[in-house]
Protein backbone atom coordinates (compact mmCIF):
# COMPACT_ATOMS: atom_id res chain seq x y z
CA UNK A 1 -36.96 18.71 -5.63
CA UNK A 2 -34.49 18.01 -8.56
CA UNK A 3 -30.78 18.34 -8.10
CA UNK A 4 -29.18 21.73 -9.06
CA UNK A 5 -26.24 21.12 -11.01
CA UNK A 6 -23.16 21.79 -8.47
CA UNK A 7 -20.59 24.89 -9.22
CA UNK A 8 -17.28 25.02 -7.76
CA UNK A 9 -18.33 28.19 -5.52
CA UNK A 10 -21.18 25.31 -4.52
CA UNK A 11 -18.66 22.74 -4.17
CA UNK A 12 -15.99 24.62 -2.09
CA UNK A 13 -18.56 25.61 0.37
CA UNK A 14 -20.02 22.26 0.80
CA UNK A 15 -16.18 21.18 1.84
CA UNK A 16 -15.98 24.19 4.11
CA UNK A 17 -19.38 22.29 6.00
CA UNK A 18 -18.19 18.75 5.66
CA UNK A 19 -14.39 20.18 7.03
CA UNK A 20 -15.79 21.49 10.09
CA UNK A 21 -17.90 18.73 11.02
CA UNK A 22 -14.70 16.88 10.62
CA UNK A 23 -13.14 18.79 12.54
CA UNK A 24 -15.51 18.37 15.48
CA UNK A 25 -15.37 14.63 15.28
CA UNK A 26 -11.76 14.40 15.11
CA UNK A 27 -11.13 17.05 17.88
CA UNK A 28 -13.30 15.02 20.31
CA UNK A 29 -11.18 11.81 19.68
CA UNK A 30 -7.85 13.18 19.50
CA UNK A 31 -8.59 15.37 22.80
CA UNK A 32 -9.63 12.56 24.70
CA UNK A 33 -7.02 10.02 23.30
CA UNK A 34 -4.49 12.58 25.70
CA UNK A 35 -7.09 13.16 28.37
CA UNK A 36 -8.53 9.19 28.95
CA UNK A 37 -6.08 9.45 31.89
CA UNK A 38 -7.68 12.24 33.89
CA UNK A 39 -10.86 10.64 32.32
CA UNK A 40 -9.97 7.27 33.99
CA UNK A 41 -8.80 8.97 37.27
CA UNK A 42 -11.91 11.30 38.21
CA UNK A 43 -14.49 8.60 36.88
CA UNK A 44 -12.92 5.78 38.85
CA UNK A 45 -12.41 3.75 35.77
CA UNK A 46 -11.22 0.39 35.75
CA UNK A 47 -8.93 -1.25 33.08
CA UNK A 48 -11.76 -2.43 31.37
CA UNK A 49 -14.01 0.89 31.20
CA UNK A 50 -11.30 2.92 30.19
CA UNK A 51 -10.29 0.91 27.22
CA UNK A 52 -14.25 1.39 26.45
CA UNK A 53 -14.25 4.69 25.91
CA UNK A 54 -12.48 4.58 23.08
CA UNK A 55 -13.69 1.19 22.17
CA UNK A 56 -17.11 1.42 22.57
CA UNK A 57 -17.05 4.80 20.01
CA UNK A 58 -15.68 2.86 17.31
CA UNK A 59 -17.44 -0.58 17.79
CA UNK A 60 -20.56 1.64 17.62
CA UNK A 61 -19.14 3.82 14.36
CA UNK A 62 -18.56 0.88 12.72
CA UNK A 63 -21.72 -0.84 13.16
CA UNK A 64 -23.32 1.99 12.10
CA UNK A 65 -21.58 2.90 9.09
CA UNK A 66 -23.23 1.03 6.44
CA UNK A 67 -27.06 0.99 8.13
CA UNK A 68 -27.02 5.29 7.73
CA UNK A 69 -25.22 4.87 4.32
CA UNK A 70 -28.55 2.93 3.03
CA UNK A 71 -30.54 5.52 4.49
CA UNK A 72 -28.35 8.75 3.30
CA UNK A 73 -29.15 6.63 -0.27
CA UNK A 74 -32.92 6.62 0.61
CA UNK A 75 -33.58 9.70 2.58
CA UNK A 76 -31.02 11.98 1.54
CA UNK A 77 -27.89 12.95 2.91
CA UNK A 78 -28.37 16.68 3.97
CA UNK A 79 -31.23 15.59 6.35
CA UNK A 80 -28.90 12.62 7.70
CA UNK A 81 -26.13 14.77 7.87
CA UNK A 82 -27.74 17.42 9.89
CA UNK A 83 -29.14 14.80 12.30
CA UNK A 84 -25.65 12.86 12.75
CA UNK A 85 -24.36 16.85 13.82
CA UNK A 86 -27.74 17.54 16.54
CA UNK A 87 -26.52 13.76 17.80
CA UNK A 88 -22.86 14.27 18.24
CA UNK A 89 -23.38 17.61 20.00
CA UNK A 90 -26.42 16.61 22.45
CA UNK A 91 -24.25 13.49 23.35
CA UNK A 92 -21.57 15.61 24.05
CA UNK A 93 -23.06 17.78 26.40
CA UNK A 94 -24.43 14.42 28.29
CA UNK A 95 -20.64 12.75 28.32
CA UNK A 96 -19.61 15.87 30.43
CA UNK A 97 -22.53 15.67 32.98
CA UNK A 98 -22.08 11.78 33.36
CA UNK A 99 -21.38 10.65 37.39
CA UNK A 100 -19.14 7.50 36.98
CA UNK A 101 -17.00 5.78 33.52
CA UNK A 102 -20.15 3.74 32.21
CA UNK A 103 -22.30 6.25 31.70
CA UNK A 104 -19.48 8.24 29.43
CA UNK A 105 -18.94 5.07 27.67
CA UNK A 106 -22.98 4.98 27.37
CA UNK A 107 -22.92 8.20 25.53
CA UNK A 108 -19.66 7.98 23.72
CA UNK A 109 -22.10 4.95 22.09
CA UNK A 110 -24.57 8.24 20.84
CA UNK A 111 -21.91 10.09 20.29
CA UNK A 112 -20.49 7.01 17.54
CA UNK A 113 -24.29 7.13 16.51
CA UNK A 114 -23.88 10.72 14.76
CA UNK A 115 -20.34 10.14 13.79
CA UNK A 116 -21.44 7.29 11.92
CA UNK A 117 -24.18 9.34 10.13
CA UNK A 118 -21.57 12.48 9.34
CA UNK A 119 -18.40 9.87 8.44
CA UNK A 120 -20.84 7.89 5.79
CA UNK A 121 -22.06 10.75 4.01
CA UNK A 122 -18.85 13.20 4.36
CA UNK A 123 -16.43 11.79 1.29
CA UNK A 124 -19.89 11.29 -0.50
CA UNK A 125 -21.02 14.99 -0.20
CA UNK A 126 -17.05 16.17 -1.31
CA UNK A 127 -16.80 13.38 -4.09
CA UNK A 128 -20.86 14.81 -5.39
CA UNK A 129 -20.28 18.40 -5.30
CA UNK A 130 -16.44 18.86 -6.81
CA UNK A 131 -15.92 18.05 -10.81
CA UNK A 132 -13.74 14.43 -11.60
CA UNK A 133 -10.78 16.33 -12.36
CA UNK A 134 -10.96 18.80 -9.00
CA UNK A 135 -11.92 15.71 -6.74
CA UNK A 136 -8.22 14.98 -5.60
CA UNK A 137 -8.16 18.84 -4.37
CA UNK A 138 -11.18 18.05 -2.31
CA UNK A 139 -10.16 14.94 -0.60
CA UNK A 140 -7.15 16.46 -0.01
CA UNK A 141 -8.51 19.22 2.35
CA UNK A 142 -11.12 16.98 3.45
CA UNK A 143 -8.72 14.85 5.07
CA UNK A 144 -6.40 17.54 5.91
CA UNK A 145 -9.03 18.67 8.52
CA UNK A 146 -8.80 15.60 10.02
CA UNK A 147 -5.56 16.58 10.52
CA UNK A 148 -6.15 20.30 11.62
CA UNK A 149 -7.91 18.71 14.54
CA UNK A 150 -4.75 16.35 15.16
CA UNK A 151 -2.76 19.45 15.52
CA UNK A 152 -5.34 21.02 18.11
CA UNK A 153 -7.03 18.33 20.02
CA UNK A 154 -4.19 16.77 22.22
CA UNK A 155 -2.82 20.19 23.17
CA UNK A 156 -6.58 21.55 23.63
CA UNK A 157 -7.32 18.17 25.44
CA UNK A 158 -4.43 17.98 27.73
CA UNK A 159 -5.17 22.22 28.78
CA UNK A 160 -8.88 21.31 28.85
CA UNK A 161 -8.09 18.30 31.49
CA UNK A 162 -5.59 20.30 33.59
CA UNK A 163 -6.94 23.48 33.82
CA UNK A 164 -10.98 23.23 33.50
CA UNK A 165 -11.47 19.69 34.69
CA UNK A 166 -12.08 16.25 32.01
CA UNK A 167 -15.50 17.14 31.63
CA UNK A 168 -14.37 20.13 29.49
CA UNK A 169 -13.10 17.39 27.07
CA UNK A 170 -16.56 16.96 26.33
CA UNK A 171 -18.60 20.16 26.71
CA UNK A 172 -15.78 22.33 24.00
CA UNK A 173 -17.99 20.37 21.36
CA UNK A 174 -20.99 21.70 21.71
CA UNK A 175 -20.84 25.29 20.48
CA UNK A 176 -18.87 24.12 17.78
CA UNK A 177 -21.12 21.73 16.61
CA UNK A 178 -24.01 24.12 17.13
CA UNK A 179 -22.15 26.31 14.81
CA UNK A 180 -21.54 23.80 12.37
CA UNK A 181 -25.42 22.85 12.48
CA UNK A 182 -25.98 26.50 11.84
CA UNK A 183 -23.81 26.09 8.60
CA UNK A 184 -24.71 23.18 7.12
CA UNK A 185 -28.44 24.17 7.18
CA UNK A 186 -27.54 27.05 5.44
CA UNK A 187 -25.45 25.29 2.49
CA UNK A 188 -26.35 22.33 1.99
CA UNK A 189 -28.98 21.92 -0.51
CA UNK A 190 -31.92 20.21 -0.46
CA UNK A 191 -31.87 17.04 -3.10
CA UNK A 192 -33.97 14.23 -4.54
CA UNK A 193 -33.06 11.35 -2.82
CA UNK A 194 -30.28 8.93 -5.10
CA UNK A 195 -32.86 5.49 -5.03
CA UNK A 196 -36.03 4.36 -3.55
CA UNK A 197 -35.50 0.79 -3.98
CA UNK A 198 -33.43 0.00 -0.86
CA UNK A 199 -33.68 -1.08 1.84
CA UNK A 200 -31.71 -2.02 5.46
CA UNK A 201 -30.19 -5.55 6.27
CA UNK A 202 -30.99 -5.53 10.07
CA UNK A 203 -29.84 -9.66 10.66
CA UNK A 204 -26.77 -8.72 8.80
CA UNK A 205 -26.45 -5.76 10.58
CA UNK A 206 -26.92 -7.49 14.45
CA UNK A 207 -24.11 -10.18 12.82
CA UNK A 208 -21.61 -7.51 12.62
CA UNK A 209 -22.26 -6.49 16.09
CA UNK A 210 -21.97 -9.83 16.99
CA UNK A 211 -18.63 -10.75 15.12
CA UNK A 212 -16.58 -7.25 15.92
CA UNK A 213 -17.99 -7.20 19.68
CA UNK A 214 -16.84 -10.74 20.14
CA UNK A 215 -13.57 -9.92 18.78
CA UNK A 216 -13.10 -6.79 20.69
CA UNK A 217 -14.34 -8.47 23.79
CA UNK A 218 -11.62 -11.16 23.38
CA UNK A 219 -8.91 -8.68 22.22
CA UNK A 220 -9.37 -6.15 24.70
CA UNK A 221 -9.91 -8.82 27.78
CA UNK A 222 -7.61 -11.75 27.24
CA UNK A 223 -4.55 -9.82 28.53
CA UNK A 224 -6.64 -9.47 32.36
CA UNK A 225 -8.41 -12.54 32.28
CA UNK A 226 -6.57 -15.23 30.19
CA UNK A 227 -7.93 -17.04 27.18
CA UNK A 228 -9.52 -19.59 28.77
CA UNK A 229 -12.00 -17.72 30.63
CA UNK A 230 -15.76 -17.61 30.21
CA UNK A 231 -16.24 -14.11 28.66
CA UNK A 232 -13.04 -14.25 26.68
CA UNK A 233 -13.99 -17.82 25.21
CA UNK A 234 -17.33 -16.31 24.30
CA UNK A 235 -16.31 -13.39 22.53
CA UNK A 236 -13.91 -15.53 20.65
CA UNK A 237 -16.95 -18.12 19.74
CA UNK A 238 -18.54 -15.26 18.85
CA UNK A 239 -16.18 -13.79 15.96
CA UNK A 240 -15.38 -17.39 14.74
CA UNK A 241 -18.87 -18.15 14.33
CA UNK A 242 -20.38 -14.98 13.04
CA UNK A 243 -18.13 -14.73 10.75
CA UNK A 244 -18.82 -16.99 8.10
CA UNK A 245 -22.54 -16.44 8.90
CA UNK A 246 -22.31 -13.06 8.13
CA UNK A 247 -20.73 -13.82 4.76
CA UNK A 248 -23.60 -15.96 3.98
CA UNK A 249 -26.30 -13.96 5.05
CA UNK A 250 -24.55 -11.23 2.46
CA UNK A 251 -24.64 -13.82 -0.28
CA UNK A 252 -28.33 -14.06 -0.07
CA UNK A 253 -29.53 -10.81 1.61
CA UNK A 254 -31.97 -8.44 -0.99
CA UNK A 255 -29.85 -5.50 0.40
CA UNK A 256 -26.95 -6.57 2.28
CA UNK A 257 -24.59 -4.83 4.66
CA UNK A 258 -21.75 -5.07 2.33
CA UNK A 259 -22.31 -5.74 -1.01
CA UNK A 260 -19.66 -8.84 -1.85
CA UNK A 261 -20.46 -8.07 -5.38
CA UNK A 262 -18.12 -5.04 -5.34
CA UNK A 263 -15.28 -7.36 -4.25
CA UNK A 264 -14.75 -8.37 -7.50
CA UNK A 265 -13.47 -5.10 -8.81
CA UNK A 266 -9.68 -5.32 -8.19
CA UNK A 267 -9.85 -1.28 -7.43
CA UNK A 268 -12.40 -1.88 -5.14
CA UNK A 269 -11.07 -5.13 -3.50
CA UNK A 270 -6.95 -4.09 -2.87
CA UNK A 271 -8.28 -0.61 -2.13
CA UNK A 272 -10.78 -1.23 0.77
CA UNK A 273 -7.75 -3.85 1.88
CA UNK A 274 -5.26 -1.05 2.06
CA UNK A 275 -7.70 1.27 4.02
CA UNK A 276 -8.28 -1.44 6.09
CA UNK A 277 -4.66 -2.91 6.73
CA UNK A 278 -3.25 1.10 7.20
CA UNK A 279 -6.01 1.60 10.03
CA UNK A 280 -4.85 -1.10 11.68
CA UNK A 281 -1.01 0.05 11.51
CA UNK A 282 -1.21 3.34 12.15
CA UNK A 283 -4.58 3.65 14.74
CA UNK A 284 -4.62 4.45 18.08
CA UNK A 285 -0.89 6.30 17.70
CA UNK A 286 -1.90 9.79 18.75
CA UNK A 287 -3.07 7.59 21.77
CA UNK A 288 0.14 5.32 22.59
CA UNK A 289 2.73 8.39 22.27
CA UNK A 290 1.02 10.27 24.59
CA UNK A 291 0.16 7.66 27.11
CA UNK A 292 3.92 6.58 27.02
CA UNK A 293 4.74 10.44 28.16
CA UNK A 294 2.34 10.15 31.05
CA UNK A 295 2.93 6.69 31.92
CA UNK A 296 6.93 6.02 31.47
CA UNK A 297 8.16 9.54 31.72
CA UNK A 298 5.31 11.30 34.13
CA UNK A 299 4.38 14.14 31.83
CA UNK A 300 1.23 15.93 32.33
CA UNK A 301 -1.43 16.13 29.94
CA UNK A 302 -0.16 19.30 28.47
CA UNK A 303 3.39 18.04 27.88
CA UNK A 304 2.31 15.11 26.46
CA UNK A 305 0.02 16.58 23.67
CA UNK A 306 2.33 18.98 22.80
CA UNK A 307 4.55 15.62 22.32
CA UNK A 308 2.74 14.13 19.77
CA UNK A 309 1.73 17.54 17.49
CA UNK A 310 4.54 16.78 14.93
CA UNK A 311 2.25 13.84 13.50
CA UNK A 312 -0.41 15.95 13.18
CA UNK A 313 1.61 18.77 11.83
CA UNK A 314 2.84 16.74 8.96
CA UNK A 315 0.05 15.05 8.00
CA UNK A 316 -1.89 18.14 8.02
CA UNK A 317 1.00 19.56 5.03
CA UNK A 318 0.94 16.25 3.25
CA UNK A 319 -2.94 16.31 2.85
CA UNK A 320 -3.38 19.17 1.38
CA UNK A 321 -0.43 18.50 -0.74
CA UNK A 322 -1.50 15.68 -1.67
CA UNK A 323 -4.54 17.12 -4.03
CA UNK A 324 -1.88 18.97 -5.84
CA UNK A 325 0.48 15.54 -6.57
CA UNK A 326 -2.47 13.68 -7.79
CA UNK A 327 -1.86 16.35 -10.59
CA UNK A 328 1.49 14.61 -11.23
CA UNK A 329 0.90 11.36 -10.29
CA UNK A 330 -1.78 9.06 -9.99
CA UNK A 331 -3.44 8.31 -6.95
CA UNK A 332 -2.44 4.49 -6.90
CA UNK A 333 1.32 5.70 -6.74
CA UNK A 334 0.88 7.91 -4.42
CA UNK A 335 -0.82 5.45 -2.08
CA UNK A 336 2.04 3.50 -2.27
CA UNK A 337 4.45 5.79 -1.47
CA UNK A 338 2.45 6.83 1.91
CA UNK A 339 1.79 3.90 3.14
CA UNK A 340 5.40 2.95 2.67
CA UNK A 341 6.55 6.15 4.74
CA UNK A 342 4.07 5.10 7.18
CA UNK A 343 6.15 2.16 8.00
CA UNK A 344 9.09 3.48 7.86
CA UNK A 345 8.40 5.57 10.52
CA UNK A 346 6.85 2.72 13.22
CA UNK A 347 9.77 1.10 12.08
CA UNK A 348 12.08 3.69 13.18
CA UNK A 349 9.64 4.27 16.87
CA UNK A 350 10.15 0.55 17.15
CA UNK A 351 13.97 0.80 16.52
CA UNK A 352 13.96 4.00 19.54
CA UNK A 353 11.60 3.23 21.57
CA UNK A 354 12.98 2.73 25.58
CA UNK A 355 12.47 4.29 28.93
CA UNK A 356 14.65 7.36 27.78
CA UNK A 357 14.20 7.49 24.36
CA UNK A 358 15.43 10.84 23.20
CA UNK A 359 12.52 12.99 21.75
CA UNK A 360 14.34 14.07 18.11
CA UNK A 361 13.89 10.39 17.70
CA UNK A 362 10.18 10.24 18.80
CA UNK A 363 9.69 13.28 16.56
CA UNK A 364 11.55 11.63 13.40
CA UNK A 365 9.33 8.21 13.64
CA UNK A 366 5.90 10.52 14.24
CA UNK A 367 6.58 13.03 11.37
CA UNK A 368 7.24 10.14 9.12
CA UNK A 369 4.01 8.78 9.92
CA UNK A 370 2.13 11.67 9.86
CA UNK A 371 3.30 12.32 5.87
CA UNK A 372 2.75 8.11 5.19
CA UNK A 373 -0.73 8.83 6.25
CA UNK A 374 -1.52 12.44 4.65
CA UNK A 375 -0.17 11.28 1.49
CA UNK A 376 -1.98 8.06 1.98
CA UNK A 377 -5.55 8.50 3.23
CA UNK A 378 -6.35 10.80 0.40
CA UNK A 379 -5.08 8.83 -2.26
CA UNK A 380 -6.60 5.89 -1.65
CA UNK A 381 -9.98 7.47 -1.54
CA UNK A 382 -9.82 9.34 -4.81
CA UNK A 383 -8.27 5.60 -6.12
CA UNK A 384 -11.64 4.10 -4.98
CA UNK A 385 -14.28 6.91 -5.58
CA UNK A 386 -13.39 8.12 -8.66
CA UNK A 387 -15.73 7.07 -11.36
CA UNK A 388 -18.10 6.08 -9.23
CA UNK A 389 -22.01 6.96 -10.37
CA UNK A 390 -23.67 9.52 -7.78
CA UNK A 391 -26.52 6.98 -6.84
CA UNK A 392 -23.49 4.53 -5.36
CA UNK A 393 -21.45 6.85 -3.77
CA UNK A 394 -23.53 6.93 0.15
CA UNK A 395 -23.03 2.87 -0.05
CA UNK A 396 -19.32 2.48 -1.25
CA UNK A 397 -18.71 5.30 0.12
CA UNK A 398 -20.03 3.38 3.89
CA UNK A 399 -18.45 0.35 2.94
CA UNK A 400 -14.92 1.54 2.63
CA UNK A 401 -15.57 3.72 5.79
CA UNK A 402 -16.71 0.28 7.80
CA UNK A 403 -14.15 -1.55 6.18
CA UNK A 404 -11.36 1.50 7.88
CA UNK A 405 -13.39 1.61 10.89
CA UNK A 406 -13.42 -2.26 11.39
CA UNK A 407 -9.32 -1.87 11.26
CA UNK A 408 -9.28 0.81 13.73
CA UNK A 409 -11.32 -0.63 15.81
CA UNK A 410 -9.26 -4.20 15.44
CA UNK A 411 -6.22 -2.03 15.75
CA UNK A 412 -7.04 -0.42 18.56
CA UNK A 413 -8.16 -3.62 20.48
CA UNK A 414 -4.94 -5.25 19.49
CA UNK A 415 -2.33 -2.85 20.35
CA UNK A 416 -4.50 -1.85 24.17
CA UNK A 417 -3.95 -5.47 24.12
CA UNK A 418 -0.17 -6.26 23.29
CA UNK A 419 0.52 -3.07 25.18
CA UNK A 420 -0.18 -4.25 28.81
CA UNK A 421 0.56 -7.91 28.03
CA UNK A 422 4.14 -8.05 30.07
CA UNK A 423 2.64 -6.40 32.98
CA UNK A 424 0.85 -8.03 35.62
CA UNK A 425 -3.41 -7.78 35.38
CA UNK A 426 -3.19 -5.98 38.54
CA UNK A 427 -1.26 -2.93 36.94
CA UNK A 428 -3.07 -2.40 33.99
CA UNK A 429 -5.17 0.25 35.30
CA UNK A 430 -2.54 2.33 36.70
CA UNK A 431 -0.95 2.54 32.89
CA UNK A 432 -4.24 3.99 31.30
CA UNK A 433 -4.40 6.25 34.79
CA UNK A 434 -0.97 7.59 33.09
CA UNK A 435 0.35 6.76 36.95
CA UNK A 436 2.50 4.00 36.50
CA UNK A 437 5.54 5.77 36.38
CA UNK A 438 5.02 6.20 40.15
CA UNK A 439 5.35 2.74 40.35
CA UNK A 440 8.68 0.47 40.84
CA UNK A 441 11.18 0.87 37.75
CA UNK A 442 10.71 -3.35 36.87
CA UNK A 443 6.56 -2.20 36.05
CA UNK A 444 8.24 0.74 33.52
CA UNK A 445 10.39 -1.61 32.08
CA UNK A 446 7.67 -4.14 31.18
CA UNK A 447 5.10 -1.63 29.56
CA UNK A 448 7.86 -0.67 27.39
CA UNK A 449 8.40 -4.13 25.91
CA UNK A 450 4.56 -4.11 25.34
CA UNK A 451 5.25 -0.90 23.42
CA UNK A 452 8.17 -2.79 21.64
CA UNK A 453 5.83 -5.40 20.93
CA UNK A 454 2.29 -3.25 19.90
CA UNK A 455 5.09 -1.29 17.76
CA UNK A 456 6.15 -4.13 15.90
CA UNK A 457 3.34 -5.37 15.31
CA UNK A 458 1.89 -2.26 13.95
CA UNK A 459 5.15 -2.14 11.55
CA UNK A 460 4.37 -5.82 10.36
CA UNK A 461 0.72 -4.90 9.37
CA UNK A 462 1.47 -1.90 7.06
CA UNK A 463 4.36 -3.77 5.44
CA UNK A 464 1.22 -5.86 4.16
CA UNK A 465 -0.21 -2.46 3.13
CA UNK A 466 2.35 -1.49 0.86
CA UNK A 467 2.19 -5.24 -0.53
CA UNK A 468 -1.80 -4.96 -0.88
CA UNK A 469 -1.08 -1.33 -2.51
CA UNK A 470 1.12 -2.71 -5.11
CA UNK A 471 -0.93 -5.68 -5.92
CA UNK A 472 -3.60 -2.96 -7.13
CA UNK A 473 -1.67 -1.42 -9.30
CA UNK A 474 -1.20 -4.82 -10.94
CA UNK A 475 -4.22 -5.53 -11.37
CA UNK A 476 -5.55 -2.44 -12.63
């Protein structure tokens, strides 16, 4: 069928589709970033499993990414983005009937599968439908939703976990990703595919599950078990090696999993670097805040998301604002400038943070990251999409999302890690049970250097964000 030339009305309405399936897969994470402790407590999860859950997701997502890009590029992206929605929502419902933690990791893994296939195709669909000059409008309510869902999903996940039991956390996706289904059938059109002459990369493909697992492995297990053991050692082996395999399978593959030739367009390069170094800084903190409430200051899962909603309360006004600024200024700038707020405000939760920190101080540090990453996250997408030909957009499109993805992921890994480091192994599952404050007052003390620590850290990395941000505009 050849492609109908899009109108706005078109164009609005395909945002309205890729917005709620947004806000699906954002309320699911943010809902159980607050609820992994009752998660952890009614499954019987160990250290390990509970760190999985929201490990395992994004390994998976990441993986993913590119593979269902190449195929959105070769089968079309309305039929792959109408599958990734049936996926999410069936694994959903089977999360919330699973008996014990590995089998909710096991379908968290499906669940990543559809994620993948709606993430890599979502910013393509917005940056297809909406005219050059309307396109900073669109990403600017696209990622606002993201954001909508940050507002909702750790209040809604805490109530869900109290009141109705964790497996609630789950089953609240389903009708609303039957109802998104329902939508997108009805909008989206049906299109040519972009290209034919494709194809998938599967060694490259098992090489980045090779080189991210052994990282996370070694990350996320080094704290328990100490470097020098087996498992640790291997994962470790794993990332150095794969690595630099990986890279040279790329060099040579017919249709590789990232496409190094891209690399050498400065936009491209420093922006895909920015996405990546901002994941890393500001990922998983949603997730630390409230675990801090329940952990240090023995908040229930309620209090504690209602904690954390100014982030998500700013960032929701500075997305959609941000469409409207790109009017004013260009979307390099304005990447700067958010990424720069971003660290001011880790810098500021570093500068707070202690067993009685008061919460106008929390507040300050989270709104200032919220705006950093409203202002930011949009920006730097329009910076890297814009001018792109339609036939490229599913693949760059999947490459910037697994080049974000691989920082969350490493981000996340890194600050579980660096978070539980000055606490005995034999503690750390009481602090993702949220039940170490029940514990002595020496234990509290501890996690909250690890905070001090993961903080810094976190403050360190998007410092090199607003470095890698003005280096673009440099050298373009």
């Amino acid at each position: 069928m050849a492609a109908t030339t899009p109108t706005l009305g078109y164009a609005w309405r395909t945002l309205s589709v890729v917005s709620l399936a947004s806000v699906l897969t954002g309320l699911g994470g943010s809902a159980i970033n607050v609820a992994l402790p009752e998660i952890a407590r009614n499954t019987g999860a160990d250290a390990t499993a509970a760190s999985w859950i929201l490990l395992g997701y994004q390994l998976t997502t990441t993986v993913l990414m590119v593979v269902f890009g190449r195929l959105a590029d070769l089968f079309g992206r309305r039929r792959m983005y109408l599958l990734g929605l049936a996926t999410y929502t069936g694994a959903a419902l089977l999360a919330g009937l699973a008996p014990n933690a590995w089998l909710v990791v096991a379908m968290r893994v499906v669940q990543a599968a559809g994620a993948a296939m709606l993430l890599t195709n979502s910013a393509a669909l917005v940056s297809d439908a909406f005219p050059r000059e309307r396109l900073g409008e669109g990403m600017g309510v696209y990622v606002a939703s993201f954001s909508i869902a940050g507002l909702i999903g750790p209040t809604l996940g805490g109530v869900l976990a109290e009141s109705l039991g964790w497996r609630w956390v789950f089953w609240f996706n389903v009708p609303i990703g039957l109802l998104c289904l329902l939508w997108g059938s009805i909008t989206l059109r049906r299109t040519a595919p972009a290209r034919r002459d494709g194809g998938l990369d599967g060694p490259g493909s098992l090489l980045v599950l090779l080189t991210l697992g052994g990282l996370l492995l070694a990350l996320s297990e080094f704290t328990r078990l100490g470097w020098q053991h087996p498992l640790v050692l291997g994962g470790a082996v794993a990332f150095v090696v794969g690595l630099p395999l990986f890279v040279l399978r790329e060099r040579r593959a017919a249709h590789p999993v990232v496409d190094m030739s891209l690399f050498r367009e400065p936009s491209f390069a420093f922006g895909t670097l920015a996405s990546f170094l901002n994941a890393v800084a500001r990922m998983g903190m949603v997730f630390l805040v409230a675990l801090y409430f329940q952990a240090v200051r023995g908040d229930d899962p309620v209090q504690a998301g209602l904690k954390v909603l100014p982030l998500a309360v700013a960032a929701l006004c500075a997305s959609v604002v941000s469409g409207f600024l790109q009017r004013r200024f260009s979307a390099r700038t304005l990447a700067v400038a958010g990424a720069a707020t971003t660290t001011c405000g880790l810098a500021v939760m570093m500068a707070v943070m202690s067993t009685t920190m008061p919460y106008p101080a929390v507040a300050t540090g989270l709104v200032l990251i919220g705006l950093g990453s409203g202002i930011f996250l949009p920006s730097n997408n329009t910076a890297i999409l814009d001018g792109l030909p339609s036939n490229r957009l599913g693949i760059v499109n999947a490459m910037r999302l697994m080049l974000q993805n691989t920082g969350n992921v490493v981000g996340t890994g890194m600050v579980l890690s660096i978070l539980v480091a000055p606490l005995p192994a034999a503690l750390h599952q009481q602090v993702f049970a949220g039940t170490l404050g029940l514990l002595s007052g020496e234990a509290v003390g501890q996690l909250v250097t690890g905070y001090r620590w993961a903080l810094g850290t976190m403050a360190a990395v998007s410092v090199l964000t607003v470095l890698t941000c003005l280096a673009r505009r440099k050298a373009t």
